[in-house]
N, C-alpha and C. Protein backbone atom coordinates (compact mmCIF):
# COMPACT_ATOMS: atom_id res chain seq x y z
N UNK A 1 -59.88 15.72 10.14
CA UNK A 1 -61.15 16.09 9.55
C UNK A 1 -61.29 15.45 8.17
N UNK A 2 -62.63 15.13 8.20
CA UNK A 2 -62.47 14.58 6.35
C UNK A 2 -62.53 15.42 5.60
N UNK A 3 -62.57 16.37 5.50
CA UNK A 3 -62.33 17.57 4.24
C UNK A 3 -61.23 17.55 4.13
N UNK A 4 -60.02 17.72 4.92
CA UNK A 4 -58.50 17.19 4.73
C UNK A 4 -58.59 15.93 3.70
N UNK A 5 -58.85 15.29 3.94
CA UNK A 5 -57.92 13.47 3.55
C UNK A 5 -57.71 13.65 2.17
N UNK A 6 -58.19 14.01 0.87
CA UNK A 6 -57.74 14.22 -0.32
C UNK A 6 -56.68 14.87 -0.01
N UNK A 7 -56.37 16.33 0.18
CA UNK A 7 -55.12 16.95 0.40
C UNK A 7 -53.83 16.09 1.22
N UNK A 8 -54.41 15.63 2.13
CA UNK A 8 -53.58 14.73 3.06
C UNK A 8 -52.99 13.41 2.23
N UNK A 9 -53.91 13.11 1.29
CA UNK A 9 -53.69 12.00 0.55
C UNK A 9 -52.47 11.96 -0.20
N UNK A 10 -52.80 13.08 -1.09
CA UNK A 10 -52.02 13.54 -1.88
C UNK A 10 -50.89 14.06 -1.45
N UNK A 11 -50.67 14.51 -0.46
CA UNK A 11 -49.59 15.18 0.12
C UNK A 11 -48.43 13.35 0.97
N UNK A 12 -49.29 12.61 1.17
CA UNK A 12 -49.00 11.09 1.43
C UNK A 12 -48.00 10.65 0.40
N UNK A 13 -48.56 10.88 -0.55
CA UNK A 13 -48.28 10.25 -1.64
C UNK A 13 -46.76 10.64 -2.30
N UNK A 14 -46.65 12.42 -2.01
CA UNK A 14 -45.60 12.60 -2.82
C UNK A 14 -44.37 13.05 -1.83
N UNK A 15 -44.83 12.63 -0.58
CA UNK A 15 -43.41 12.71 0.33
C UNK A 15 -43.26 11.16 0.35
N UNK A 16 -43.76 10.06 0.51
CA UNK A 16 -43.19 9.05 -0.09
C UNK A 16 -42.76 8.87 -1.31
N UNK A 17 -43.24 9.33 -2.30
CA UNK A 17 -42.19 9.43 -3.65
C UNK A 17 -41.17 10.07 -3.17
N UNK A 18 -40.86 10.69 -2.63
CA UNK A 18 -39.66 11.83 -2.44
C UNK A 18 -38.75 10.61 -1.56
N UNK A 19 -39.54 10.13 -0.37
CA UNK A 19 -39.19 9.30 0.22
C UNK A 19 -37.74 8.55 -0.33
N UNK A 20 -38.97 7.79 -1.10
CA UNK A 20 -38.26 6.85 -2.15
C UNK A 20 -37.21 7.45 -2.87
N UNK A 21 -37.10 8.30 -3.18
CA UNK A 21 -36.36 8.72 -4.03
C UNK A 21 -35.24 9.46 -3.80
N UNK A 22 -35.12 9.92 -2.48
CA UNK A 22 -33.95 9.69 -1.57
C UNK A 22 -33.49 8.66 -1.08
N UNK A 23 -34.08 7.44 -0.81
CA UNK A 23 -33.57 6.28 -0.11
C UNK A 23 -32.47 5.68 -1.18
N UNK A 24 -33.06 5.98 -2.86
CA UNK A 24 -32.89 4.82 -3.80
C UNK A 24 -32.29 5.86 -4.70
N UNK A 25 -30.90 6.25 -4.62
CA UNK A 25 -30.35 7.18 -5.49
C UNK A 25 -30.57 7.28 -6.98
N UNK A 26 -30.93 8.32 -7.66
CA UNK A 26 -31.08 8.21 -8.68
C UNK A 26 -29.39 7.87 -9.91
N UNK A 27 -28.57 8.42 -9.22
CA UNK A 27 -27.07 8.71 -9.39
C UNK A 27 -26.65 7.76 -9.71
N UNK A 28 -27.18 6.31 -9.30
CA UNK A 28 -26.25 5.42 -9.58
C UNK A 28 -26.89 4.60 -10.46
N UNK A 29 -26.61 4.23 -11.60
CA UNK A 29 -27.27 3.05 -12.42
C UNK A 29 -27.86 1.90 -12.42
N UNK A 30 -28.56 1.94 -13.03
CA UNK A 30 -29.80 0.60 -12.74
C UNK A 30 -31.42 0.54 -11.46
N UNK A 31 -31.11 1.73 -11.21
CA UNK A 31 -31.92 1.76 -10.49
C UNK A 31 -33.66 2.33 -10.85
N UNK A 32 -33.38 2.89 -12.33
CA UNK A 32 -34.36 3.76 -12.46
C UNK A 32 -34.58 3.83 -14.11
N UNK A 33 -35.53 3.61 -15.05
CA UNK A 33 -34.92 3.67 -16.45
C UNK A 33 -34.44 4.73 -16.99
N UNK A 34 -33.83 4.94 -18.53
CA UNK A 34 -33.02 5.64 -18.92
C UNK A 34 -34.44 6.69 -19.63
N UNK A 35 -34.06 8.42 -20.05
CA UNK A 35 -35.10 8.59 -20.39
C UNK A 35 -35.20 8.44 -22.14
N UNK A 36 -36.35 7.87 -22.50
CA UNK A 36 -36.12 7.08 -23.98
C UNK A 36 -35.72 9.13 -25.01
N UNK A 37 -36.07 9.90 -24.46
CA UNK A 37 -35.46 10.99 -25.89
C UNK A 37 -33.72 10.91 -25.69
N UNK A 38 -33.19 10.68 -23.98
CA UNK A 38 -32.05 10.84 -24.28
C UNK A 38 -31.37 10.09 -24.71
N UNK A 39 -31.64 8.50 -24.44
CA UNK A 39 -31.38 7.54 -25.00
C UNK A 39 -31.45 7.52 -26.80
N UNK A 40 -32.60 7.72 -26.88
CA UNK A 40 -32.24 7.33 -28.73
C UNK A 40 -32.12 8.84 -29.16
N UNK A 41 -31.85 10.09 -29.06
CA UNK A 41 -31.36 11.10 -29.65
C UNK A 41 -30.33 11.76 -28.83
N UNK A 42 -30.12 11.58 -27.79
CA UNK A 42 -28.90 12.29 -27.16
C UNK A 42 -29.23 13.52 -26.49
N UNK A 43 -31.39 14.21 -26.33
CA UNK A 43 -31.30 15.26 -25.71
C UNK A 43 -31.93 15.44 -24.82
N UNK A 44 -31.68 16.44 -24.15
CA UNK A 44 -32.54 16.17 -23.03
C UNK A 44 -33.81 16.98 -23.17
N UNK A 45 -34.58 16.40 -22.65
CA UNK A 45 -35.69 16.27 -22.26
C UNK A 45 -35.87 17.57 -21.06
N UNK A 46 -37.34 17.82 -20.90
CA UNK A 46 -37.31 18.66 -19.42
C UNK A 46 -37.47 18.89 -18.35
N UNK A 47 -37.69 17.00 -18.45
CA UNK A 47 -37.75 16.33 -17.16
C UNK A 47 -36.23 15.45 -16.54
N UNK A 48 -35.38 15.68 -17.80
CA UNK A 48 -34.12 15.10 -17.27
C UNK A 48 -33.72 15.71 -16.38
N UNK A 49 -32.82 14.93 -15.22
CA UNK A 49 -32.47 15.34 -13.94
C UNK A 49 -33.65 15.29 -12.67
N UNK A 50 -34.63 15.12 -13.21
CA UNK A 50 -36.16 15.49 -12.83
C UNK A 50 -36.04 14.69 -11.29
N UNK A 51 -35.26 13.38 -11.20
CA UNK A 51 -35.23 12.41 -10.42
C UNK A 51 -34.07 12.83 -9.63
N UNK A 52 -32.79 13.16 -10.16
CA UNK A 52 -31.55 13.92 -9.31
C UNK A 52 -31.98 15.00 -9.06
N UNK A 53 -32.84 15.49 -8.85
CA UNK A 53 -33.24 16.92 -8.22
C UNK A 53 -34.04 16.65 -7.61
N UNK A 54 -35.18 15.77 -7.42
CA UNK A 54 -35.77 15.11 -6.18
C UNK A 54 -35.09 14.93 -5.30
N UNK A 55 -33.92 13.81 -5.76
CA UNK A 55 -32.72 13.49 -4.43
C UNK A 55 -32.15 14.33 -4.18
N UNK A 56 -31.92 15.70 -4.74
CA UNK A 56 -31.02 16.21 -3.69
C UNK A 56 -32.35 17.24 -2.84
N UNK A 57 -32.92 17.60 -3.05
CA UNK A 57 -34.28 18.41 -2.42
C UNK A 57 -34.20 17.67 -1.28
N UNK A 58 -34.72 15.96 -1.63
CA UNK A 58 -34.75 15.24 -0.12
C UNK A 58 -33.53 15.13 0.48
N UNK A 59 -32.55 15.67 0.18
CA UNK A 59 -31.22 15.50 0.92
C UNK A 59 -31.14 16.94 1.25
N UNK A 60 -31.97 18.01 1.33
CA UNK A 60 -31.55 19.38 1.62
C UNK A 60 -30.98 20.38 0.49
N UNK A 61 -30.15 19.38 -0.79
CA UNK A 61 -29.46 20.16 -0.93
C UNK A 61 -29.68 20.69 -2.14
N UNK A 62 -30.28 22.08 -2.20
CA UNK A 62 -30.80 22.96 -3.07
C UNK A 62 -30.28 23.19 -4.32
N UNK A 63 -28.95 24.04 -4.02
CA UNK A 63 -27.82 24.19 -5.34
C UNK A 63 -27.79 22.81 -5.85
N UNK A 64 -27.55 21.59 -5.62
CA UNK A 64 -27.47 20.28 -6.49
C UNK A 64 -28.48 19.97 -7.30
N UNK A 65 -29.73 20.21 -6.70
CA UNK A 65 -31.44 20.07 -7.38
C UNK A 65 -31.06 21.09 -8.41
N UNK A 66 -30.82 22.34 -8.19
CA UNK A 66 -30.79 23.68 -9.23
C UNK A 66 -30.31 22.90 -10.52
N UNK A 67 -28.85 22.76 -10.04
CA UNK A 67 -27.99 22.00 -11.16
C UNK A 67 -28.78 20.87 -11.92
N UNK A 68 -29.40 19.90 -11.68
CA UNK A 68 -29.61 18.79 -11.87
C UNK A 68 -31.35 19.05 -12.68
N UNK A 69 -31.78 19.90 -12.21
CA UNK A 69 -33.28 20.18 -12.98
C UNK A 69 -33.91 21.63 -12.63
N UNK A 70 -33.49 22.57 -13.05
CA UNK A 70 -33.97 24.12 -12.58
C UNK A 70 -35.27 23.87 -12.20
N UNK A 71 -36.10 23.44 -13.50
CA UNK A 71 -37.28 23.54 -14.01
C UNK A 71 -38.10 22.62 -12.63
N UNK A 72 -37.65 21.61 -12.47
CA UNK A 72 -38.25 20.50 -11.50
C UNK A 72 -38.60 21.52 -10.43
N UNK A 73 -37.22 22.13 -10.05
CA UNK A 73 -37.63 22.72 -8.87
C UNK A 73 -38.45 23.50 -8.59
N UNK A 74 -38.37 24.58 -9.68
CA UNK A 74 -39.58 25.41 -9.29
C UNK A 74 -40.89 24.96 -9.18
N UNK A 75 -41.14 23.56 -10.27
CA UNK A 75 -42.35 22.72 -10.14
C UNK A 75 -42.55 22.25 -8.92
N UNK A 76 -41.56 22.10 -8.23
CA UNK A 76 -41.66 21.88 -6.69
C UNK A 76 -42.56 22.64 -5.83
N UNK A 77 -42.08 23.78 -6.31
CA UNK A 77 -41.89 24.90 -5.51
C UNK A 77 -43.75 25.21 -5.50
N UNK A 78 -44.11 25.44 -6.92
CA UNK A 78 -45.17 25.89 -7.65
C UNK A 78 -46.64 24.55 -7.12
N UNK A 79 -46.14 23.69 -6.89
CA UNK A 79 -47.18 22.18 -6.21
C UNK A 79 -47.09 22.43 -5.12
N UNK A 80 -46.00 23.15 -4.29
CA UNK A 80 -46.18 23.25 -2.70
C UNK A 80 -46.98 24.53 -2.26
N UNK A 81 -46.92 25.18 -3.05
CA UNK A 81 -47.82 26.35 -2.83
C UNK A 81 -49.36 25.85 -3.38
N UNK A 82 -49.22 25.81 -4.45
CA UNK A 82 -50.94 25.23 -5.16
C UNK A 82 -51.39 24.31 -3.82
N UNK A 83 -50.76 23.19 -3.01
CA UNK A 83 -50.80 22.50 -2.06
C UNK A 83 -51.20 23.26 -1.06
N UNK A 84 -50.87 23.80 -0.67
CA UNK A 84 -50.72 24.77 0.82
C UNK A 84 -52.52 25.55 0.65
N UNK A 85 -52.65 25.91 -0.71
CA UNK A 85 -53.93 26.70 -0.74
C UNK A 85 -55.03 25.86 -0.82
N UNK A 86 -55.01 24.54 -2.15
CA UNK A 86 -55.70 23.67 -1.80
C UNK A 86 -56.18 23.01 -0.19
N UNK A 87 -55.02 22.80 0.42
CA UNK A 87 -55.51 22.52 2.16
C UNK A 87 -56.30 23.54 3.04
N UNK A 88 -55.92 24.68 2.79
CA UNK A 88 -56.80 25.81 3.67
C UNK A 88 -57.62 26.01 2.74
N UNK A 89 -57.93 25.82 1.84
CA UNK A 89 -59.39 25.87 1.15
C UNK A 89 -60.12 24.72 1.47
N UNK A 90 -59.76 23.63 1.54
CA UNK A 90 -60.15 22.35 2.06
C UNK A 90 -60.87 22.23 3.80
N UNK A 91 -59.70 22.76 4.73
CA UNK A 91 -59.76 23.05 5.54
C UNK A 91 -61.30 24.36 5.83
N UNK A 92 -61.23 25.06 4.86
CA UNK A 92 -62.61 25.77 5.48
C UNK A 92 -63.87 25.83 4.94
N UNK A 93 -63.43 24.55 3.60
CA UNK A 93 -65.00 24.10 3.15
C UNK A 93 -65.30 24.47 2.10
N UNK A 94 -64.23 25.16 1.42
CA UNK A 94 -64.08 25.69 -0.10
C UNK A 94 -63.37 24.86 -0.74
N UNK A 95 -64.46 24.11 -2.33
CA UNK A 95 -63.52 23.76 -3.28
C UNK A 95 -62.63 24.23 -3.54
N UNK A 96 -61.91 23.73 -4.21
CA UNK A 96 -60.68 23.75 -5.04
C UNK A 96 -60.48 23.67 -6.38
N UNK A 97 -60.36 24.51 -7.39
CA UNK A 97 -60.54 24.13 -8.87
C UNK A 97 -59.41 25.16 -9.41
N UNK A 98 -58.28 24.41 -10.50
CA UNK A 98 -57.75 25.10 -11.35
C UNK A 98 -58.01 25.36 -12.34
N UNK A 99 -58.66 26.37 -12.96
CA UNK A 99 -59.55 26.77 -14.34
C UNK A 99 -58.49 27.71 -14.69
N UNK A 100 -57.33 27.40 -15.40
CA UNK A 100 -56.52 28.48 -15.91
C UNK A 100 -57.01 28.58 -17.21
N UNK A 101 -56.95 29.73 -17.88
CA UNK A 101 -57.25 29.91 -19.35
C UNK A 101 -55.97 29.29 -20.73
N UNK A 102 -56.59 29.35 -21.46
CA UNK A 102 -55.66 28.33 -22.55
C UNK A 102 -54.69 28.64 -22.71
N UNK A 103 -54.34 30.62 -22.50
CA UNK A 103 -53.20 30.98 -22.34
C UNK A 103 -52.04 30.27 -21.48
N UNK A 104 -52.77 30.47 -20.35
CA UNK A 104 -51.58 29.95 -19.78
C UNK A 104 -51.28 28.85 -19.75
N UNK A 105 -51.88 27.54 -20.16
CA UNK A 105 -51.29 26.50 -20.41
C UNK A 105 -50.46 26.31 -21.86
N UNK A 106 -50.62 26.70 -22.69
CA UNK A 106 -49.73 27.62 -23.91
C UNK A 106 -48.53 28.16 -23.32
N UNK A 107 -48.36 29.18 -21.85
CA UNK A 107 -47.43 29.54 -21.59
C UNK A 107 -46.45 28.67 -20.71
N UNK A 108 -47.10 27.81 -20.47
CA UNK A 108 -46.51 26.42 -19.65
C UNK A 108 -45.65 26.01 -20.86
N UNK A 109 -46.57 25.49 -21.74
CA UNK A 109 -45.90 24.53 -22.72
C UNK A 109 -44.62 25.03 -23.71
N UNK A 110 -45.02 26.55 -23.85
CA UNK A 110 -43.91 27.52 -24.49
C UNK A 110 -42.71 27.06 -23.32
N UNK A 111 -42.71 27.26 -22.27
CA UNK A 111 -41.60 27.76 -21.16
C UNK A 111 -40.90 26.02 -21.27
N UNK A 112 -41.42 25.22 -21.04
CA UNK A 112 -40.81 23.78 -21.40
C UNK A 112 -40.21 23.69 -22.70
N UNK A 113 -40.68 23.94 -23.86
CA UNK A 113 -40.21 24.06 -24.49
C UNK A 113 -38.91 24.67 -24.87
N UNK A 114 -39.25 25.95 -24.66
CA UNK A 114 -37.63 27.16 -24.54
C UNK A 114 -36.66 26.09 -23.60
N UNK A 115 -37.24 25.69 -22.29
CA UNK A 115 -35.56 24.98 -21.50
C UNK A 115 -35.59 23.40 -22.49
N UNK A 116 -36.40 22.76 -22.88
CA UNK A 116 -35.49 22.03 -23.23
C UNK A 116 -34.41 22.62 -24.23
N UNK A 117 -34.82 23.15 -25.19
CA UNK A 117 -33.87 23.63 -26.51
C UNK A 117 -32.71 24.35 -26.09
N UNK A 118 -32.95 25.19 -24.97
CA UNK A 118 -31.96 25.87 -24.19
C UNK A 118 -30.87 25.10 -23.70
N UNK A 119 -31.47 24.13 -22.70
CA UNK A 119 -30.39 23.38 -22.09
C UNK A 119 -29.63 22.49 -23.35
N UNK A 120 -29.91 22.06 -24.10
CA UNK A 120 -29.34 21.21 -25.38
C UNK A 120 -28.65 21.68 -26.09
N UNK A 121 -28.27 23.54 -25.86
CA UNK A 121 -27.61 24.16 -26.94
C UNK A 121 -26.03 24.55 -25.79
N UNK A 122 -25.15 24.43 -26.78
CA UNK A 122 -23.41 25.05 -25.43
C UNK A 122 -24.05 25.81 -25.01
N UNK A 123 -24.74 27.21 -25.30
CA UNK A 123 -25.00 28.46 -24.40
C UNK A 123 -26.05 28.11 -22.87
N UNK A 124 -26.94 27.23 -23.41
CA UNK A 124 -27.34 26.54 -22.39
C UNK A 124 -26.99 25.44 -21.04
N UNK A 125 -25.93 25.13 -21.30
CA UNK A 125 -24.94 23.94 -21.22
C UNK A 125 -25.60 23.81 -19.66
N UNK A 126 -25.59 25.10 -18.36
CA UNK A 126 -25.56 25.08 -17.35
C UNK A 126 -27.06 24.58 -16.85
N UNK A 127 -27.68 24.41 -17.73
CA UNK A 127 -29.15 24.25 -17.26
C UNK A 127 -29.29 22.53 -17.54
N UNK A 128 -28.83 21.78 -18.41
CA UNK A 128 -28.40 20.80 -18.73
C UNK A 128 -27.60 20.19 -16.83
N UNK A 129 -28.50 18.63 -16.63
CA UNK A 129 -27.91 17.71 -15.62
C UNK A 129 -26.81 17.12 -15.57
């Protein structure tokens, strides 16, 4: 149906990234660039691991993603659902619009915030890739 194909599109799009990104390990060097905060300051970021937790998702394997990017995952988690509703809203002829209030994008940006600083500190160590 064409009310699908955006959703379908999009949904195209990021199982071939995933694709890819199982085929083409992130694990091994040279394959992928370095990320420039960890590179010139030494921290991570809260997207580090962001790519080793793709690969292990597309490899099944959950606990390794956990390890490798908490945060990714639940972003996973949180796009496959937003996904799932976008399509059956699609599917029965209802837009689709995310109008969250400023709060909560404030509470997004707080919560990124807290894990990077978290993972960068020893007490954090485990949240760290």
């Amino acid at each position: 149906m064409r009310r699908l194909a955006v959703p379908a599109g999009v949904l195209a799009v990021v199982v071939g990234a995933f694709g890819y990104v199982g085929a083409v390990d992130p694990n091994q060097p040279g394959h992928y660039p370095v990320c420039p905060l960890l590179r010139f300051t030494g921290l991570y970021c809260p997207g580090c691991g962001g790519l080793r937790s793709a690969h292990a998702v597309a490899h099944g394997d959950i606990a390794a993603a956990l390890g490798s990017n908490a945060l990714a995952v639940v972003g996973y988690g949180v796009f496959a659902v937003l996904w799932a509703v976008w399509a059956v809203r699609a599917w029965r002829g209802r837009p689709m619009s995310i109008a969250a209030k400023p709060a909560v994008w404030w509470g997004i940006g707080a919560v990124l915030l807290i894990f990077s600083v978290v993972r960068n500190l020893p007490i954090g160590s485990a949240l760290a890739p």
